[in-house]
Protein backbone atom coordinates (compact mmCIF):
# COMPACT_ATOMS: atom_id res chain seq x y z
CA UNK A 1 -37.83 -7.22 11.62
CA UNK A 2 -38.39 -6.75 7.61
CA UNK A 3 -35.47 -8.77 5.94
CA UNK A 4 -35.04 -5.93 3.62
CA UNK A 5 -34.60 -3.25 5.90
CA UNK A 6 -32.04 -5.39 7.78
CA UNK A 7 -29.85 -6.28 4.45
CA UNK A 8 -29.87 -2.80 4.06
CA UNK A 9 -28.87 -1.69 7.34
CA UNK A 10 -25.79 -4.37 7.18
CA UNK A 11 -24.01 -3.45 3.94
CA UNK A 12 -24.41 0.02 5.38
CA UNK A 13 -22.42 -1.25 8.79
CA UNK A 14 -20.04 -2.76 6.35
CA UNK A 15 -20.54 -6.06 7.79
CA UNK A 16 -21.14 -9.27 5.40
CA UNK A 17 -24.10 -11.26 5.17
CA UNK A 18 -26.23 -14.49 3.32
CA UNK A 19 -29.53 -14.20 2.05
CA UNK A 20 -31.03 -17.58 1.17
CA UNK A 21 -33.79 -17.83 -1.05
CA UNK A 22 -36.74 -20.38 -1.80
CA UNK A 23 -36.56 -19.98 -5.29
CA UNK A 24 -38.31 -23.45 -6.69
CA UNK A 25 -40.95 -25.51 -5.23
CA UNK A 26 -42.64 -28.61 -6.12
CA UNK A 27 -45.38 -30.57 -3.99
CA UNK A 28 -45.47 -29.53 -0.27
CA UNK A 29 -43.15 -27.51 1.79
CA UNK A 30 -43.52 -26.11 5.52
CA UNK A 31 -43.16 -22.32 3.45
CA UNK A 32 -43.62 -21.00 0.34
CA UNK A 33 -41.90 -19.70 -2.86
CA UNK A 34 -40.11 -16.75 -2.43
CA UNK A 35 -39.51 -16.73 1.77
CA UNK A 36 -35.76 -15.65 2.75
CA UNK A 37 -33.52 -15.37 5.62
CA UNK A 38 -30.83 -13.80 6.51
CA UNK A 39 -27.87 -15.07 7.98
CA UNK A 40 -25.47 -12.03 9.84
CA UNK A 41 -21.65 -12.49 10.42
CA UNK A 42 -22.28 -13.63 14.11
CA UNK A 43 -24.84 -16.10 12.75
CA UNK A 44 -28.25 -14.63 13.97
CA UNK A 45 -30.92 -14.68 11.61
CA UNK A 46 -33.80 -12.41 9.82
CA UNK A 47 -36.63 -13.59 8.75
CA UNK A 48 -37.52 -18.01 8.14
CA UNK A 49 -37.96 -20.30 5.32
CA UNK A 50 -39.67 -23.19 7.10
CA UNK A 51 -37.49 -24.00 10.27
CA UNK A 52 -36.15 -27.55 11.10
CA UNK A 53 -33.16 -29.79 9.46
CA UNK A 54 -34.03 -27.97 6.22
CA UNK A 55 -33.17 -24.12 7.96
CA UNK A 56 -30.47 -25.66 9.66
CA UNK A 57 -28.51 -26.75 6.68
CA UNK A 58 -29.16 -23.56 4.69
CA UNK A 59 -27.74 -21.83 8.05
CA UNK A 60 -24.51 -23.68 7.87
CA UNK A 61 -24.28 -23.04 4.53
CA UNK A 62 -24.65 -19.11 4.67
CA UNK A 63 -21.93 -19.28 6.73
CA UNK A 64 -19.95 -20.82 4.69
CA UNK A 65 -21.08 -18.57 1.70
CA UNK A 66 -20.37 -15.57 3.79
CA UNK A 67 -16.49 -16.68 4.43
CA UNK A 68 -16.05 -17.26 0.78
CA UNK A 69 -18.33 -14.41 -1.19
CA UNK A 70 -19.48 -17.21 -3.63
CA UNK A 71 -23.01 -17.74 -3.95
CA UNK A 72 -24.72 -21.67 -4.00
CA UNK A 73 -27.82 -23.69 -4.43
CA UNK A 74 -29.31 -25.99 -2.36
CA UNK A 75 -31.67 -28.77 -3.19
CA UNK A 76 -33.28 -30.67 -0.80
CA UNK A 77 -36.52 -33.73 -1.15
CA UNK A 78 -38.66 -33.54 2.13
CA UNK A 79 -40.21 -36.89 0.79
CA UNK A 80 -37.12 -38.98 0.89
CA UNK A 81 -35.93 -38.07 4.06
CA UNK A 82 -37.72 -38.05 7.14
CA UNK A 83 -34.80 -36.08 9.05
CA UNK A 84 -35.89 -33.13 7.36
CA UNK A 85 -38.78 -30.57 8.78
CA UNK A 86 -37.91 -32.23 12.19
CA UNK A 87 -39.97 -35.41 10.65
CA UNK A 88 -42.66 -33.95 8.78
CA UNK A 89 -42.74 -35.62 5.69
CA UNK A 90 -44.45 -33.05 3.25
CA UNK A 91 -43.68 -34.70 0.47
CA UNK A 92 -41.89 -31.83 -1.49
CA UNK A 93 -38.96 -30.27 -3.33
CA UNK A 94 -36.99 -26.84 -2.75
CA UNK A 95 -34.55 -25.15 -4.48
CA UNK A 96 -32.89 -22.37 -1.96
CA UNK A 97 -30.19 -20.12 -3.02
CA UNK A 98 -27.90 -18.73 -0.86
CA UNK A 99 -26.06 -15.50 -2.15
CA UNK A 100 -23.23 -12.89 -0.40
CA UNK A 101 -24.54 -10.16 1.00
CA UNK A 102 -21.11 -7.39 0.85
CA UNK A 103 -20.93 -3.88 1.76
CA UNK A 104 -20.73 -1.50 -0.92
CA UNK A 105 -16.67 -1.12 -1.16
CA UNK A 106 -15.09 2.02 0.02
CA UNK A 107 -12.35 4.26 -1.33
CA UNK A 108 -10.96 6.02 1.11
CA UNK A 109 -8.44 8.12 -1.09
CA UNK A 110 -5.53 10.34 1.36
CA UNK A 111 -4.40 13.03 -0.31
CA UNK A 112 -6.47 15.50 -2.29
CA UNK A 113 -4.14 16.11 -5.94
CA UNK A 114 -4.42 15.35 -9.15
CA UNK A 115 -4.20 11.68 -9.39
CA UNK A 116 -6.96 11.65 -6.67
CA UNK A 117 -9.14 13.45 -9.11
CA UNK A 118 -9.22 10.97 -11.45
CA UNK A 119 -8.94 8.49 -9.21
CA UNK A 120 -12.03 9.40 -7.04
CA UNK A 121 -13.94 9.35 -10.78
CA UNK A 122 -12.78 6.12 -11.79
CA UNK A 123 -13.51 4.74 -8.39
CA UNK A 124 -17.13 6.37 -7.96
CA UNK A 125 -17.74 4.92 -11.75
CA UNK A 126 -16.34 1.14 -10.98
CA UNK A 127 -18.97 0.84 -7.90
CA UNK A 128 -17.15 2.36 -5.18
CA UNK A 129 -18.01 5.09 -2.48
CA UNK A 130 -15.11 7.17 -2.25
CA UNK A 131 -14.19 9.47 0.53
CA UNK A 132 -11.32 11.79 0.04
CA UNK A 133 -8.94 13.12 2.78
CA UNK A 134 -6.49 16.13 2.87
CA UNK A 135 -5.17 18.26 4.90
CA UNK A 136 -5.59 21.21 2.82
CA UNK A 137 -8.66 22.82 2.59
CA UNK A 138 -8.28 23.68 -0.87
CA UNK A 139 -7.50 19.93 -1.92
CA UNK A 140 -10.32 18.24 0.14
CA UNK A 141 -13.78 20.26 -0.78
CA UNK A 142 -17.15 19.11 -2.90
CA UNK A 143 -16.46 21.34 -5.68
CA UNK A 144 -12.94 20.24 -6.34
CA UNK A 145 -14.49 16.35 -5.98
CA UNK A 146 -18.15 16.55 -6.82
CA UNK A 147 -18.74 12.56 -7.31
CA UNK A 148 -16.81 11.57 -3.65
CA UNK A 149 -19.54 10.33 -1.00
CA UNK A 150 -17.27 12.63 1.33
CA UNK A 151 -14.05 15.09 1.79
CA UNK A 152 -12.21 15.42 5.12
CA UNK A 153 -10.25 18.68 5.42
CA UNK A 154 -8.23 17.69 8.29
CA UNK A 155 -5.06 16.44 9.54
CA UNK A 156 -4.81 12.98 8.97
CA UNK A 157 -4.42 11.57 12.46
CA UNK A 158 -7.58 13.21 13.25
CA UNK A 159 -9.38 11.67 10.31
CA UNK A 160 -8.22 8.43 11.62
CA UNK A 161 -11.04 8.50 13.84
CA UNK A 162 -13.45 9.93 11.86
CA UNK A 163 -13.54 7.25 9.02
CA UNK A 164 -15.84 4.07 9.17
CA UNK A 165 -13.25 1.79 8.47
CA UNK A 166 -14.05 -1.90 7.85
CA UNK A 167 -13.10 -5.17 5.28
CA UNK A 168 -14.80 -3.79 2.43
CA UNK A 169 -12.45 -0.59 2.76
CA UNK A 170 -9.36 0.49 0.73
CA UNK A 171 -6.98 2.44 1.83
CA UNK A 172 -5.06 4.39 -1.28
CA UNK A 173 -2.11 6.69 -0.48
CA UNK A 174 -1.56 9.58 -2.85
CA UNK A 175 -0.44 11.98 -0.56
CA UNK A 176 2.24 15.24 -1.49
CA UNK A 177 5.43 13.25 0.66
CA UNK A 178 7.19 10.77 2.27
CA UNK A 179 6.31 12.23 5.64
CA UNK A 180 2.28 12.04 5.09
CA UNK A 181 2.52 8.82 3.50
CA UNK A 182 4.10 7.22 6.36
CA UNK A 183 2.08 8.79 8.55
CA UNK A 184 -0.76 7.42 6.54
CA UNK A 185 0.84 3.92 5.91
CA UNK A 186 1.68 3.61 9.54
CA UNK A 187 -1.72 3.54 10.49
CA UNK A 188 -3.41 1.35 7.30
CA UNK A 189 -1.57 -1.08 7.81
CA UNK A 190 -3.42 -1.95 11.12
CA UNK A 191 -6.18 -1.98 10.22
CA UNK A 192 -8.30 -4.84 8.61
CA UNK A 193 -9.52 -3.79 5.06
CA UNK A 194 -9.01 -5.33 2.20
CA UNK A 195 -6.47 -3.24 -0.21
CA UNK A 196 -3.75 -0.67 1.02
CA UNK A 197 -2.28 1.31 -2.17
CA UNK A 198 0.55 3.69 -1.79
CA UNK A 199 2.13 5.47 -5.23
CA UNK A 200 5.49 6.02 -5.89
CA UNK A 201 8.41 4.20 -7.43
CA UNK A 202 9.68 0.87 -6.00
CA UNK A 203 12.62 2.51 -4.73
CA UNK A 204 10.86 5.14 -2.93
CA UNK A 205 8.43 2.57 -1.34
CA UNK A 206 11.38 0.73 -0.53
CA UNK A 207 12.65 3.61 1.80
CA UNK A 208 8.95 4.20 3.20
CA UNK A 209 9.02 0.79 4.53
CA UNK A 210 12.73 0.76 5.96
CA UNK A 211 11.70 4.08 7.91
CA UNK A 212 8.56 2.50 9.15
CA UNK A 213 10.65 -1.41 10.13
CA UNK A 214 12.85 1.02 12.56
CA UNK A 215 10.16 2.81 14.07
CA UNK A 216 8.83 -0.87 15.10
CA UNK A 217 6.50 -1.49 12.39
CA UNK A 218 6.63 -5.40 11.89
CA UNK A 219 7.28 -6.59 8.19
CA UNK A 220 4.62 -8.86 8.02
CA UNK A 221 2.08 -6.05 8.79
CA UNK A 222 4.12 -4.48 5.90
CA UNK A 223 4.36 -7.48 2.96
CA UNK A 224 0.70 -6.88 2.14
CA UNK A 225 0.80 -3.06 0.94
CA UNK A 226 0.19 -2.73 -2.76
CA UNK A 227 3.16 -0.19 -3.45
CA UNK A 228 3.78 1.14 -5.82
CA UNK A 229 0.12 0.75 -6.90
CA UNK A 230 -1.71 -0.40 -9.43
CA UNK A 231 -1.28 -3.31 -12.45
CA UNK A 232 1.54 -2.58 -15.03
CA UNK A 233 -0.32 -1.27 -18.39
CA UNK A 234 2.52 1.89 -18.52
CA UNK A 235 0.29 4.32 -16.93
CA UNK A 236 1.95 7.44 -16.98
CA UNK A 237 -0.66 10.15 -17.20
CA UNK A 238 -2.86 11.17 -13.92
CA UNK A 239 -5.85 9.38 -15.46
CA UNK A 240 -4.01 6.42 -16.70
CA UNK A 241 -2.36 5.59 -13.27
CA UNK A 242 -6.43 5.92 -12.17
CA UNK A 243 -7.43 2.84 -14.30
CA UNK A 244 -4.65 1.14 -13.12
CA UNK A 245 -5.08 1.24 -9.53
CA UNK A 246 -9.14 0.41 -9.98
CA UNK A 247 -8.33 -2.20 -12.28
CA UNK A 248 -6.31 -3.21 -8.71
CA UNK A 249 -8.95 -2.35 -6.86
CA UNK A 250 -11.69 -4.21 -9.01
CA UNK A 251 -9.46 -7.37 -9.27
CA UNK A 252 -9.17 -7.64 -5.11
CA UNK A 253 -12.71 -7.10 -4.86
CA UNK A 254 -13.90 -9.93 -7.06
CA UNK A 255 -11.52 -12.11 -5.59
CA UNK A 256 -10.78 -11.70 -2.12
CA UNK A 257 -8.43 -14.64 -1.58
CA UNK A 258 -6.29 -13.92 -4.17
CA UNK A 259 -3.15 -12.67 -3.35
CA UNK A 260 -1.59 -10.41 -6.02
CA UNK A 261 -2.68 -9.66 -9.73
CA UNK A 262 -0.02 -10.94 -11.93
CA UNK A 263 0.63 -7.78 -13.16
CA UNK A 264 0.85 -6.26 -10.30
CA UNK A 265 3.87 -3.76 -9.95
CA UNK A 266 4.19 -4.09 -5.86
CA UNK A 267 7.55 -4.71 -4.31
CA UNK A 268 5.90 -7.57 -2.64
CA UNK A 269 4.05 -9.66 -5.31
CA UNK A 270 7.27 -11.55 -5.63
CA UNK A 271 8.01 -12.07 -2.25
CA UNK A 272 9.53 -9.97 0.40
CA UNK A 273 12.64 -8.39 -1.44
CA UNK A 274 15.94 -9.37 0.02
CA UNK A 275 17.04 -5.59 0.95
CA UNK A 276 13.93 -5.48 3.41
CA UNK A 277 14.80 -9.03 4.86
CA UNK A 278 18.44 -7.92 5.61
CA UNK A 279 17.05 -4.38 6.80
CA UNK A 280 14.83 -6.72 9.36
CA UNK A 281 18.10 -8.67 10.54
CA UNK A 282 19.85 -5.02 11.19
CA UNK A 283 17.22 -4.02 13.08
CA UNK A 284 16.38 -7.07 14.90
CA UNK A 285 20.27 -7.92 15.98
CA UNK A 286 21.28 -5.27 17.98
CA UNK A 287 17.93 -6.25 20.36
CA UNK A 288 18.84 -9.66 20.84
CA UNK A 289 22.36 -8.94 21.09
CA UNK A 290 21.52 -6.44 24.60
CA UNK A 291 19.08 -9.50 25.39
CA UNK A 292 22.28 -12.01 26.17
């Protein structure tokens, strides 16, 4: 299988990856300048660069570099150590560099108006495929978003199925109500990707999530959501309120570990706020109270 073909094949899946390079050589190796391998998720391989102690390393390391997104180098001395090569002393020096492999981040924009506009352009410019979702015909169409990878003109449960969701994925919410965007929230936030957005003012997200804690919806599946959206530069204007969110957007994708942005304007970068915690104790009371 042609190691190219198969790094292609993954980011397209949306699954991660390592590539590790031979990139230096001096004296003798059991390959050659240049060989690769890929490492997948579930840690099968494409493609050698020698085999042995040397490989095996390298593997362990792709894993690691997969879990973290940050490339490193590897040096190793085949003369000094007999362990590597399985014994074979060769005598030589490597250099192999192990980068991330990541799926090309998705958009996936609900709601088809005119902050999605120029949100689907600032998206599509900043590196990401964006697919936009409406249930309008009129809102979700190629001419009205001629840059999106994409437009769904359907109801939104029924999209659900239809979208290719994965960990490279965000989820923004920029629907025309409350309704949609719970309906739309309620199902984001189980799913594994790495940034939900939802617009609106703190106090409206507020009620969005107190609707959604007494239909069930646990707060922890809740406390991640990025509402309202985007970092605080004032945005007021359709396009302003674009960069803000994919300055969001950029900032979670370059740093996947991070928490929150300190200027991010979510009623959660601070901590769950105290009206949600007491909303939780409402709800939860009356079940333990039947309970005894």
């Amino acid at each position: 299988m042609d190691v190219y073909e198969e790094l292609a094949a993954v980011r397209r899946s949306g699954r991660k990856a390592a590539l590790a390079t031979i990139v230096n050589v001096e004296g003798s190796i059991p390959s050659f300048r240049s060989a690769k391998m890929l490492v997948r998720e579930d840690g099968s391989i494409v493609g050698t660069i020698g085999g042995g102690c040397t490989e095996a390393e390298v593997w362990q390391t792709a894993k690691d570099v997969i879990a973290s997104e940050a490339p490193q180098m590897l040096d190793f001395n085949l003369g000094q150590d007999a362990a590597y090569d399985e014994g074979l002393i060769c005598g030589g020096t490597l250099k192999v560099y192990v980068e991330p492999i990541l799926p090309m981040p998705q958009a996936v924009i609900f709601g088809g108006g005119h902050i999605s506009k120029s949100l689907s352009k600032v998206a599509s410019q900043a590196g990401f495929r964006t697919v936009i979702v409406d249930n309008r015909e009129a809102y979700a169409n190629a001419e009205r978003f001629p840059e999106a990878d994409a437009t769904l003109a359907v109801e939104y449960e029924e999209a659900f199925t239809q979208l290719n969701v994965n960990p490279a994925c965000y989820l923004i919410i920029v629907t025309r109500g409350h309704r949609d965007d719970m309906r739309v929230l309620r199902w984001a936030v189980q799913q594994d990707v790495r940034y939900i957005g939802m617009i609106g003012s703190k106090r409206k997200t507020i009620e969005v999530v107190k609707s959604l804690l007494a239909d069930g919806v646990p707060l922890e599946s809740l406390s991640g959501i990025h509402a309202p959206m985007g970092i605080d530069i004032d945005a007021g204007m359709p396009e302003e309120i674009a960069v803000a969110v994919v300055a969001e957007m950029i900032y979670k994708r370059h740093n996947p570990a991070a928490s929150w942005h300190p200027l991010s304007k979510s009623i959660f970068a601070a901590g769950v706020p105290k009206i949600l915690e007491s909303k939780t104790n409402e709800i939860s009371l009356p079940a333990a109270s039947s309970a005894s």
